[in-house]
Protein backbone atom coordinates (compact mmCIF):
# COMPACT_ATOMS: atom_id res chain seq x y z
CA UNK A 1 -10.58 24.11 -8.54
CA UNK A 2 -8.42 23.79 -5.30
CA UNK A 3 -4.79 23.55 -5.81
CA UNK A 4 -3.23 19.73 -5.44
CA UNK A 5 -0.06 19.82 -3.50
CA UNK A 6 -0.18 16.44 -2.33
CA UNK A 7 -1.17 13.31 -3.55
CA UNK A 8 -1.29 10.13 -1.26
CA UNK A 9 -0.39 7.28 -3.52
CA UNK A 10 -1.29 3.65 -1.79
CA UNK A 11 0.70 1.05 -3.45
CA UNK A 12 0.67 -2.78 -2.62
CA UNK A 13 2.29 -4.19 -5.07
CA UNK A 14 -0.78 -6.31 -6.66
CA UNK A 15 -1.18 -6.41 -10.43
CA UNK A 16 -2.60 -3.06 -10.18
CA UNK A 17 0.27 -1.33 -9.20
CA UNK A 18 2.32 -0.39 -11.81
CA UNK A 19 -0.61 1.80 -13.76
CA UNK A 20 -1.44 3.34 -9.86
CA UNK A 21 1.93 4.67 -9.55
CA UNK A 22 1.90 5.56 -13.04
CA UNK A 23 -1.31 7.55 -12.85
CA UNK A 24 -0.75 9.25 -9.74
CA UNK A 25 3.13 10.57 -10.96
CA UNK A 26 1.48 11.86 -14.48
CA UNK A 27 -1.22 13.35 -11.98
CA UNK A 28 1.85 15.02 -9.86
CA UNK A 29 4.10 15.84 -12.60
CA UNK A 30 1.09 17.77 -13.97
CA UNK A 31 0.34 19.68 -10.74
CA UNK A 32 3.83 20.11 -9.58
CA UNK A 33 2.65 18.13 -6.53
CA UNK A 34 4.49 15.71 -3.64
CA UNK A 35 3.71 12.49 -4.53
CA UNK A 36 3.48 10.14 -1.09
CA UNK A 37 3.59 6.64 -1.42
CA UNK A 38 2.15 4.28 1.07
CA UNK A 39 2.37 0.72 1.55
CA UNK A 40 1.57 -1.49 4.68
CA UNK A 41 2.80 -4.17 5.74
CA UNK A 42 -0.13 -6.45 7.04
CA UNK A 43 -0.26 -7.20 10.35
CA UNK A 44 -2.23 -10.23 9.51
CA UNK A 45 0.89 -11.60 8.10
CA UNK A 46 2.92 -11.16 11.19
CA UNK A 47 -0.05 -12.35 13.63
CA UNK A 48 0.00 -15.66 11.32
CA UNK A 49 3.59 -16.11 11.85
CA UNK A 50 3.11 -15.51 15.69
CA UNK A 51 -0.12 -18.30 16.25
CA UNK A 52 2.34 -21.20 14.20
CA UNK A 53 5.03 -19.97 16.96
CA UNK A 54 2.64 -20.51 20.00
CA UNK A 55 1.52 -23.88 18.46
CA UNK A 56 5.14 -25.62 18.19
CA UNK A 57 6.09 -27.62 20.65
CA UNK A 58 9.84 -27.58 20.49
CA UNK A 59 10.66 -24.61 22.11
CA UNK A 60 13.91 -24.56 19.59
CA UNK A 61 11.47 -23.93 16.15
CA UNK A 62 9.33 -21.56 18.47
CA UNK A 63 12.02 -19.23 19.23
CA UNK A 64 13.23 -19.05 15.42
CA UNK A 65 9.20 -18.56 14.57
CA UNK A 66 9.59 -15.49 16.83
CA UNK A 67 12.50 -14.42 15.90
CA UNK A 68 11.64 -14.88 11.83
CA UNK A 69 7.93 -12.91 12.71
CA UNK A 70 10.31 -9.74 14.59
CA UNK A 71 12.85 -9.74 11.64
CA UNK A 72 9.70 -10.01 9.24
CA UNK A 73 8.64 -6.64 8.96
CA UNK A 74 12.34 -5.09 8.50
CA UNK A 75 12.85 -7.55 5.57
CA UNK A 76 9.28 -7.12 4.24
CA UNK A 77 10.01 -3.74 4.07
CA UNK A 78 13.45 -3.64 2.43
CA UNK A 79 12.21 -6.16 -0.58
CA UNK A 80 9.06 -3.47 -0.83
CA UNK A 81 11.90 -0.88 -1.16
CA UNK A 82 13.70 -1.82 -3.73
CA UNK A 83 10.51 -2.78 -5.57
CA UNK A 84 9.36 0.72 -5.52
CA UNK A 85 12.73 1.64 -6.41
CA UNK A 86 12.41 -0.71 -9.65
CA UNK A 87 8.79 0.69 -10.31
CA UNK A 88 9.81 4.18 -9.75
CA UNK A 89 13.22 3.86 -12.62
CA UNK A 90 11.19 1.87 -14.88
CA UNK A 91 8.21 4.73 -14.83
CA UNK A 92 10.73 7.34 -15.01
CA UNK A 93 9.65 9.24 -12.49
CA UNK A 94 12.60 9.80 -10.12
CA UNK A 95 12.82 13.39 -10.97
CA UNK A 96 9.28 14.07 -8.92
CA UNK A 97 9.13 15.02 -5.26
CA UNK A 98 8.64 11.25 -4.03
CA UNK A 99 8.56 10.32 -0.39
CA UNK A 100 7.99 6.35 0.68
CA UNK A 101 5.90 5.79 3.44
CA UNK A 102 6.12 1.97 5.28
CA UNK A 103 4.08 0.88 8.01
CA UNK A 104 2.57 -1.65 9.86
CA UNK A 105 -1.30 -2.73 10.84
CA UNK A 106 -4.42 -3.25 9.06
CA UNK A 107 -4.39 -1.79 5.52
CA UNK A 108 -7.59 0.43 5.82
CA UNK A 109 -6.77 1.72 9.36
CA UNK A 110 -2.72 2.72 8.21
CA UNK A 111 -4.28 4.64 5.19
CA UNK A 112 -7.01 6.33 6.75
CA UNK A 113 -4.05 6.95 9.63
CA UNK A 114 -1.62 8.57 6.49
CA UNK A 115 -4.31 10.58 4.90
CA UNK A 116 -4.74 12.20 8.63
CA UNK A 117 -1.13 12.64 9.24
CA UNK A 118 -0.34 14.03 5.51
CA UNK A 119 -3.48 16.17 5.03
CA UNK A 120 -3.10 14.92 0.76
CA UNK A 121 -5.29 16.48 -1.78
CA UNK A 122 -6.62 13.44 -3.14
CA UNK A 123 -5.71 9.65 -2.86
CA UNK A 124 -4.77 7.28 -5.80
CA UNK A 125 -5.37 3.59 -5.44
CA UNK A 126 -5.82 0.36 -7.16
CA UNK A 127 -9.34 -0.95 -7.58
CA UNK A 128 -8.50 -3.96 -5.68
CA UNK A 129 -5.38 -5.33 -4.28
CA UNK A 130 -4.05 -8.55 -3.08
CA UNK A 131 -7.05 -11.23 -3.04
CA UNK A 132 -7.98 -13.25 -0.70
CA UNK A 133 -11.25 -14.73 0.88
CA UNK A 134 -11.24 -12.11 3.33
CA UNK A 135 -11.86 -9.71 0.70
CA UNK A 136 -14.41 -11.73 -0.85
CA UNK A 137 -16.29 -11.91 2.37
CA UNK A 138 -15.85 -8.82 3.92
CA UNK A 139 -15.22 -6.40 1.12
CA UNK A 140 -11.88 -5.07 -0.21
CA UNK A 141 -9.76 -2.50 1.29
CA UNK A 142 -10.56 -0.26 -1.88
CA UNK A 143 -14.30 -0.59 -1.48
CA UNK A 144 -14.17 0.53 2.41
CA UNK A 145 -12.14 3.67 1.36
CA UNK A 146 -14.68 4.55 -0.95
CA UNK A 147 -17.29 4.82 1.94
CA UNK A 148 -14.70 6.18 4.90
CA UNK A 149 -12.01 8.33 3.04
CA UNK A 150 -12.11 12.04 3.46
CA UNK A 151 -10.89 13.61 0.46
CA UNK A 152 -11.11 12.32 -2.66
CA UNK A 153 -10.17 9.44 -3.89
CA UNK A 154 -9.38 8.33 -7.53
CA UNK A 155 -9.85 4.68 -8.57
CA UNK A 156 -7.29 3.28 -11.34
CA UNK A 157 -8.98 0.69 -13.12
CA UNK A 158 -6.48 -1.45 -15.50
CA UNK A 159 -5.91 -0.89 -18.78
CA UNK A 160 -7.63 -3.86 -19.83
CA UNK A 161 -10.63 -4.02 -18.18
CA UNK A 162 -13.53 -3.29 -20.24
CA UNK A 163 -16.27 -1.67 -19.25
CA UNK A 164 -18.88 -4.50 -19.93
């Protein structure tokens, strides 16, 4: 069996997320491996933001629109900070080799684009994150990584779902 160094973690702070991180660090802690954890930031989110900007009239709430969509991501990212900080001391895992990873753009594209810039030995996710019609109708990011993602990739279903 190959060696895991590195395990890509992808954490969006659904209802799933607690047992993810969980189950990747007991996975890392076991291998001695770097434990990477991703989030993105939608860029769905921001683009929504930007269209109620274009449709205001008053050129006053338009320019705070823009303004709030630019200082979005920055704030976004600081609240998803110290939520993984929270996660990370109430799991107890500070002592393992953590790095966070924030970025920006459609969910399936910025993991496939951190799996390809991190080379990890297998992925941990979720078996479904935020929901939303979108998912619904077009599948869920976690169902597209199952067909696309180039190393393997471990599913953490919840502790209470049953099997029938």
């Amino acid at each position: 069996m190959k060696k895991i160094k590195k395990i890509l973690v992808a954490c969006d702070f659904s209802q799933y997320a607690k047992d993810t991180l969980e189950y990747a660090a007991t996975c890392a802690q076991a291998h001695q491996s770097e434990l990477v954890v991703v989030n993105v930031v939608n860029q769905r989110d921001i683009d929504t933001l930007l269209k109620v900007a274009q449709s205001q009239f008053d050129r006053t709430v338009e320019k705070y629109i823009e303004e709030t969509a630019a200082n979005y991501v920055e704030n976004v990212t600081g609240l998803r900070t110290k939520e993984l900080d929270g996660l990370i001391e109430e799991l107890g895992i500070g002592h393992l080799n953590i790095r966070k990873v924030f970025t920006t753009g459609a969910p399936l594209q910025k993991i496939l684009e951190a799996i390809d810039s991190e080379s990890p030995d297998v992925v941990v996710m979720g078996p479904k994150g935020h929901e939303n019609l979108a998912g619904v109708l077009f599948g869920s990011v976690a169902e597209k990584m199952f067909r696309r993602c180039p190393v393997p990739l471990l599913s953490v279903r919840p502790k209470t779902e049953s099997l029938g």
